[in-house]
Protein backbone atom coordinates (compact mmCIF):
# COMPACT_ATOMS: atom_id res chain seq x y z
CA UNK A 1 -61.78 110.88 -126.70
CA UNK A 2 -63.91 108.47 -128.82
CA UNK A 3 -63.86 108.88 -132.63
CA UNK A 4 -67.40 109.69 -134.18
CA UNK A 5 -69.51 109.32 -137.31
CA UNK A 6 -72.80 110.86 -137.62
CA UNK A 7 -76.34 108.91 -138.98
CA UNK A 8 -78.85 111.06 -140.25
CA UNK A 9 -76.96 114.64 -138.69
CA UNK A 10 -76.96 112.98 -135.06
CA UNK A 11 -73.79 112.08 -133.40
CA UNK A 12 -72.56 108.48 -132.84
CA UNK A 13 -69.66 107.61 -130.75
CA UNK A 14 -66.93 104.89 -131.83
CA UNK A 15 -67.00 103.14 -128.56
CA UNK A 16 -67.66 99.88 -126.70
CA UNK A 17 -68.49 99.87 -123.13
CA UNK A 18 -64.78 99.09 -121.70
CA UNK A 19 -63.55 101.76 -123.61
CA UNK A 20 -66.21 104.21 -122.64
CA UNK A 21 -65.17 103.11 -118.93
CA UNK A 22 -61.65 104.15 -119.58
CA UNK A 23 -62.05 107.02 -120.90
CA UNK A 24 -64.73 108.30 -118.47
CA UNK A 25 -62.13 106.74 -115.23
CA UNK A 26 -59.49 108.77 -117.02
CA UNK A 27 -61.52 112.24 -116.46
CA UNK A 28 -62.61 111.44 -112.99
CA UNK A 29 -59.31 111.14 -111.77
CA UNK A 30 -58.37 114.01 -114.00
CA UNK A 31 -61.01 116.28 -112.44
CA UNK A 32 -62.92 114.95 -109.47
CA UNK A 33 -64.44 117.48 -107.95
CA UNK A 34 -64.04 119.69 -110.07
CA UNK A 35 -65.94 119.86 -112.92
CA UNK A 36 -67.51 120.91 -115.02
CA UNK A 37 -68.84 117.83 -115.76
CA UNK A 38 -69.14 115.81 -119.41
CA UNK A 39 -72.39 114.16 -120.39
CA UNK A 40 -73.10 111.04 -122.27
CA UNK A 41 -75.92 109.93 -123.71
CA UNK A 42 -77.75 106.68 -125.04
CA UNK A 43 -78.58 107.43 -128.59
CA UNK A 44 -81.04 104.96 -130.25
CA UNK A 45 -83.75 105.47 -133.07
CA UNK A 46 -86.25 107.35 -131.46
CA UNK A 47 -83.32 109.59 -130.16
CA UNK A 48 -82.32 110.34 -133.75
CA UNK A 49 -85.50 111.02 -135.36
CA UNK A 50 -86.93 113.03 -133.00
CA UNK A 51 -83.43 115.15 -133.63
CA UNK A 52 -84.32 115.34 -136.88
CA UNK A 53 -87.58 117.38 -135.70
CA UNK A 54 -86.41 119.25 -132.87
CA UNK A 55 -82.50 120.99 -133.98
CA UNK A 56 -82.14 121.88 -130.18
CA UNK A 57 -82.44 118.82 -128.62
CA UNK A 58 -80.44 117.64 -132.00
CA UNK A 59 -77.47 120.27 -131.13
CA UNK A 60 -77.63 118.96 -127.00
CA UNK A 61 -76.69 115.08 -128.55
CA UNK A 62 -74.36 116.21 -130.61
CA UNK A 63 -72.84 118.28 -128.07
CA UNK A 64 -72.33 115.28 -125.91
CA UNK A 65 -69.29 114.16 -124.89
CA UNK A 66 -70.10 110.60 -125.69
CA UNK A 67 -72.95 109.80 -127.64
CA UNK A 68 -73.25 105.83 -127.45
CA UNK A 69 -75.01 103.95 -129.32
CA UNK A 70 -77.61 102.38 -127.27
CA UNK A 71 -79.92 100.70 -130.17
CA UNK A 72 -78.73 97.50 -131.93
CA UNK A 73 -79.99 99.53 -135.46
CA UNK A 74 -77.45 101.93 -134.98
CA UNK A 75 -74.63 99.40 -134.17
CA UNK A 76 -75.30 97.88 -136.96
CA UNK A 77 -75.71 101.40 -139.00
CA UNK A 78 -72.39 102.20 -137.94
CA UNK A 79 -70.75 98.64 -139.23
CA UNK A 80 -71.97 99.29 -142.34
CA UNK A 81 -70.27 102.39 -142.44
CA UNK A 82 -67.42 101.41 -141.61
CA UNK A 83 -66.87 100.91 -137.75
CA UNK A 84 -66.31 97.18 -137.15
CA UNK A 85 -65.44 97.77 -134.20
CA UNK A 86 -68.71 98.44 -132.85
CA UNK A 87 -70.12 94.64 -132.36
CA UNK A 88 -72.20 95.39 -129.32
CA UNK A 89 -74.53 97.98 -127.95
CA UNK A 90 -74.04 100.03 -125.24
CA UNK A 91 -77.12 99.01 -123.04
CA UNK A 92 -77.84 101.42 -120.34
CA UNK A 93 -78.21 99.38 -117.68
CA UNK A 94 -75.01 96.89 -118.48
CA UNK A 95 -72.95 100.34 -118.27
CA UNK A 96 -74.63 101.09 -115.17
CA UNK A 97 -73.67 97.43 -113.69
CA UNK A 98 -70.27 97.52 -115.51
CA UNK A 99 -69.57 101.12 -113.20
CA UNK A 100 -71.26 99.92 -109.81
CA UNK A 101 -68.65 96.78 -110.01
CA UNK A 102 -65.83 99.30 -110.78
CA UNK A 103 -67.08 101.99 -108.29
CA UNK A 104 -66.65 98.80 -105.40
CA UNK A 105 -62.78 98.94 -106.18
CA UNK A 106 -62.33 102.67 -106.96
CA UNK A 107 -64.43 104.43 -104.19
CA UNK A 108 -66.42 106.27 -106.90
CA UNK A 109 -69.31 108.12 -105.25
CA UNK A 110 -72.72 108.04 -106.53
CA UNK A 111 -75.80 110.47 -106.87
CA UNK A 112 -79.09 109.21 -108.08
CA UNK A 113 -81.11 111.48 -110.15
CA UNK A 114 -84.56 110.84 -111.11
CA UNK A 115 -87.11 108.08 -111.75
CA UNK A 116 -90.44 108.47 -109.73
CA UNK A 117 -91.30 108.86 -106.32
CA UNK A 118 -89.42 106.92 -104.25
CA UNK A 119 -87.05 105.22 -107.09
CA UNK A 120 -83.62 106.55 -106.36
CA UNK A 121 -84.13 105.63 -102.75
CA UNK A 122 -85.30 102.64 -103.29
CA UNK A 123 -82.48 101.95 -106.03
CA UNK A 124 -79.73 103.32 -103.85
CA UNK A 125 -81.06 100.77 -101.27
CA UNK A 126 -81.24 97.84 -104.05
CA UNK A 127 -77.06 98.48 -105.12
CA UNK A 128 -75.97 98.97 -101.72
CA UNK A 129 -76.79 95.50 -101.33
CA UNK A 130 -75.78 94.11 -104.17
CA UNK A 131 -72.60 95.51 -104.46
CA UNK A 132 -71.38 96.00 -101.11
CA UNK A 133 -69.02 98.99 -99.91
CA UNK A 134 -70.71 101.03 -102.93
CA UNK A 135 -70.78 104.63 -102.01
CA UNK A 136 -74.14 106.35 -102.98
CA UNK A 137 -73.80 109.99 -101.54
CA UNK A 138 -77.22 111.08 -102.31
CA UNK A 139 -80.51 110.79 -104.19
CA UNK A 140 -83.74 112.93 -105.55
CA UNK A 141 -86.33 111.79 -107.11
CA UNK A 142 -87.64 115.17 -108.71
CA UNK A 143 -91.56 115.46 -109.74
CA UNK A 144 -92.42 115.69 -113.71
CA UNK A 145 -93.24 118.99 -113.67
CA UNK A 146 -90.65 121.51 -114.23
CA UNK A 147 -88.63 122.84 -110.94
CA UNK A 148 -88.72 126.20 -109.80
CA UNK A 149 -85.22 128.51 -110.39
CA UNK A 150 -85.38 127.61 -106.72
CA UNK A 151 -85.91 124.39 -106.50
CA UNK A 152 -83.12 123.58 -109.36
CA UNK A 153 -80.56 125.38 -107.58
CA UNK A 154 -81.21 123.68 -104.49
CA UNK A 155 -81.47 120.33 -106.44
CA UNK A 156 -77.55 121.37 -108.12
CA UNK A 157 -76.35 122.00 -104.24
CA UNK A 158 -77.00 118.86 -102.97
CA UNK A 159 -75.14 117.37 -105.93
CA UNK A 160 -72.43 119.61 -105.46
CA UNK A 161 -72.33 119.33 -101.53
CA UNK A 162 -72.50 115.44 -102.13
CA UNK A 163 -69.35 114.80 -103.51
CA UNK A 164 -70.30 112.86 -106.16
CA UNK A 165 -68.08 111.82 -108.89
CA UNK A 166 -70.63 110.29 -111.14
CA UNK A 167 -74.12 111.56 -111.17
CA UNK A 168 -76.48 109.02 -113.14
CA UNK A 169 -79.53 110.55 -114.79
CA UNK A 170 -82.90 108.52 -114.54
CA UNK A 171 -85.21 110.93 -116.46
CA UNK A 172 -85.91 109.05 -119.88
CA UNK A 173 -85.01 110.08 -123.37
CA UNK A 174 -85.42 113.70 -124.49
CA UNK A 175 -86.00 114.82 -120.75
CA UNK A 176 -82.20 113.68 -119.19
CA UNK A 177 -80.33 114.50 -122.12
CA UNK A 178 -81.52 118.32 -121.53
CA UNK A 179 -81.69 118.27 -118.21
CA UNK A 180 -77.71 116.67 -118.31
CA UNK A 181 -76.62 119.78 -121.00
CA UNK A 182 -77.94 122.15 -119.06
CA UNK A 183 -76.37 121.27 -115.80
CA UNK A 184 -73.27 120.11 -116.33
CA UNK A 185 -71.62 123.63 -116.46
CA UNK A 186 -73.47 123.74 -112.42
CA UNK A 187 -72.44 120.54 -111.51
CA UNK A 188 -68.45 119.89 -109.84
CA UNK A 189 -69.18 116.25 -110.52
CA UNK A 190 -66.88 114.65 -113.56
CA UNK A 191 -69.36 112.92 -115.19
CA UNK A 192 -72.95 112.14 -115.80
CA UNK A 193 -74.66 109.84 -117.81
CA UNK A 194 -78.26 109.50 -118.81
CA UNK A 195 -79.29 106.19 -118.10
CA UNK A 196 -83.34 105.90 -119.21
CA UNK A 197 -85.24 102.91 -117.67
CA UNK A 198 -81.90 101.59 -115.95
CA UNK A 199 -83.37 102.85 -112.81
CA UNK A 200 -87.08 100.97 -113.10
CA UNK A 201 -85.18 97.38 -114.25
CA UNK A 202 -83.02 97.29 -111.19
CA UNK A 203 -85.72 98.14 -108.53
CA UNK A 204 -87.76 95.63 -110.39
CA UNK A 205 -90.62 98.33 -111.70
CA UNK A 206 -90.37 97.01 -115.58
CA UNK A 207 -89.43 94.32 -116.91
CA UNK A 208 -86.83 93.69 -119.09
CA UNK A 209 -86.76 92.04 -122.71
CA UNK A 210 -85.34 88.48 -122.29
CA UNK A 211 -81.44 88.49 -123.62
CA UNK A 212 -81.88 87.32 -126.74
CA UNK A 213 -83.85 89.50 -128.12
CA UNK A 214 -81.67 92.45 -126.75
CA UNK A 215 -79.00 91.09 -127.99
CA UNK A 216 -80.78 90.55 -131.64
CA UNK A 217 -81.95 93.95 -131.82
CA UNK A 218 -85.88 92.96 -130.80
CA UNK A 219 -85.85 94.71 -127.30
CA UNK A 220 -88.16 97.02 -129.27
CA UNK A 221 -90.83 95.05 -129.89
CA UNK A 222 -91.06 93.52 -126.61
CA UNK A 223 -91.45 97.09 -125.30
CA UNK A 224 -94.10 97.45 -127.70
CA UNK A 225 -96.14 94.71 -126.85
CA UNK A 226 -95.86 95.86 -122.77
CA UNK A 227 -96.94 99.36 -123.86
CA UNK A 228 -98.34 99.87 -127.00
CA UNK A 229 -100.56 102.90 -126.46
CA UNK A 230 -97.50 104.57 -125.27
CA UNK A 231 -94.60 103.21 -128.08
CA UNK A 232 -97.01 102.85 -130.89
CA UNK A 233 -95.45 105.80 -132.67
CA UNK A 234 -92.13 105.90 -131.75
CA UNK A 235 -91.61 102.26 -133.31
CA UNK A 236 -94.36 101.81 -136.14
CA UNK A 237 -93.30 105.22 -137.28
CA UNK A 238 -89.83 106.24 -136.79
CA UNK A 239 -88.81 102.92 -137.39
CA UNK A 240 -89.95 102.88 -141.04
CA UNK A 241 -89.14 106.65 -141.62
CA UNK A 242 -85.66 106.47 -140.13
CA UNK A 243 -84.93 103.48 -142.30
CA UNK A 244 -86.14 105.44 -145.56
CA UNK A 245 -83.88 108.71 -143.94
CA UNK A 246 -81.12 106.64 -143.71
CA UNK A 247 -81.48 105.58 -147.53
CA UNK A 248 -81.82 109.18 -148.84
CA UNK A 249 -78.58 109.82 -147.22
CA UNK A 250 -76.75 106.81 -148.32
CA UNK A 251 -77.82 107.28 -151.77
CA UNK A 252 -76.83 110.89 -151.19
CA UNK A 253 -80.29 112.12 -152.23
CA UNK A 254 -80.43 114.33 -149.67
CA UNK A 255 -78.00 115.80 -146.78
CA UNK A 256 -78.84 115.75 -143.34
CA UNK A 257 -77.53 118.59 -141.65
CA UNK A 258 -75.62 118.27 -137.78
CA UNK A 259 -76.61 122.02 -136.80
């Protein structure tokens, strides 16, 4: 497994997309079908300050069996603490694309989980044409409000009944990463990963920030200008308050606890 370093108490994997590939092809063919399955999640910003308010949801990240980082800030965090290796970020939906292009040559099996109504069917529809022989075993697009004992057990049976080796999570950030550490003890699939707006960019529902300013660590204020009544906090605030966190703890002014 990856190495790790930790930014403010939250966990940060060592790892660049390839490698996070390899390692998460190594446990599929190690247990497919078996489970129980490892999570990863996309760590970013917003991710780790709103660990820093809530220690369960803190505890569920760093409990992850990847925890990539998924915001330029924190690639760049990490540099300057000492992992040069990380030079890119892990974008949700270029892992998504990277395993789709992989899952043509290694019959990996899909399940779509998430989005709203109508998105995983409608996404299962969009990569079955773009990437041709891809095997999506199943989809549910669950409603926002919480499922019944019932209806989550039925929801884990599918999954299970599917066959799925990878089941990609489509819930957004804190709701997937909770959903993904609670049920991957239920789940026989290897693997799943919480992929966040992954499944509204490739059905065309939101658009994405041009390249550059992903790449330049800007994608945030493009989102901001699309939706400001929704991201006006999480990037006018946490922003500022993470980057005054992160100097307390460099200065070692004050510790930031991982518990």
């Amino acid at each position: 497994m990856s190495e790790n370093l930790y930014v403010l108490g939250t966990k940060v994997s060592i790892i660049q997309i390839p490698g996070l590939i390899a390692e998460m092809e190594r446990y599929i063919a190690a247990a497919r079908g078996r489970g129980p399955g490892r999570y990863a999640v996309l760590t970013n910003v917003n991710c780790v300050m709103s660990a820093r308010r809530n220690p369960a949801y803190r505890r569920v990240l760093n409990h992850a069996d990847w925890a990539v980082a998924d915001g330029m800030s924190l690639v760049w965090v990490a540099r300057w603490l000492g992992a040069k290796v990380m030079r890119r970020r892990c974008y949700g939906p270029e892992i998504f694309a990277a395993f789709c292009e992989r899952a043509q040559q290694r019959g990996w099996k899909f399940y779509l989980y998430g989005g709203g109504e109508g998105v995983a069917e409608n996404l299962a529809q969009v990569l079955c044409e773009k990437y041709p022989g891809i095997q999506i075993v199943g989809w549910d697009s669950p409603p926002f409000r919480p499922l019944t004992p019932e209806e989550d057990a039925a929801a884990c049976e599918r999954i299970n009944a599917s066959g799925a080796d990878i089941v990609w999570v489509g819930l957004g950030s804190p709701k997937q990463d909770l959903w993904m550490a609670d049920h991957a003890p239920k789940l026989r699939a290897p693997v799943l990963v919480g992929v966040g707006a992954a499944f509204d960019f490739f059905t065309g529902r939101v658009t994405q920030a041009p390249r550059w300013m992903r790449e330049n660590g800007l994608e945030w204020l493009f989102r901001l200008f699309a939706d400001p009544r929704r991201l006006w906090f999480r990037y006018l605030v946490y922003n500022p308050w993470f980057a005054l966190c992160l100097l307390l703890e460099v200065t070692r002014l004050k510790r930031f606890s991982r518990d």
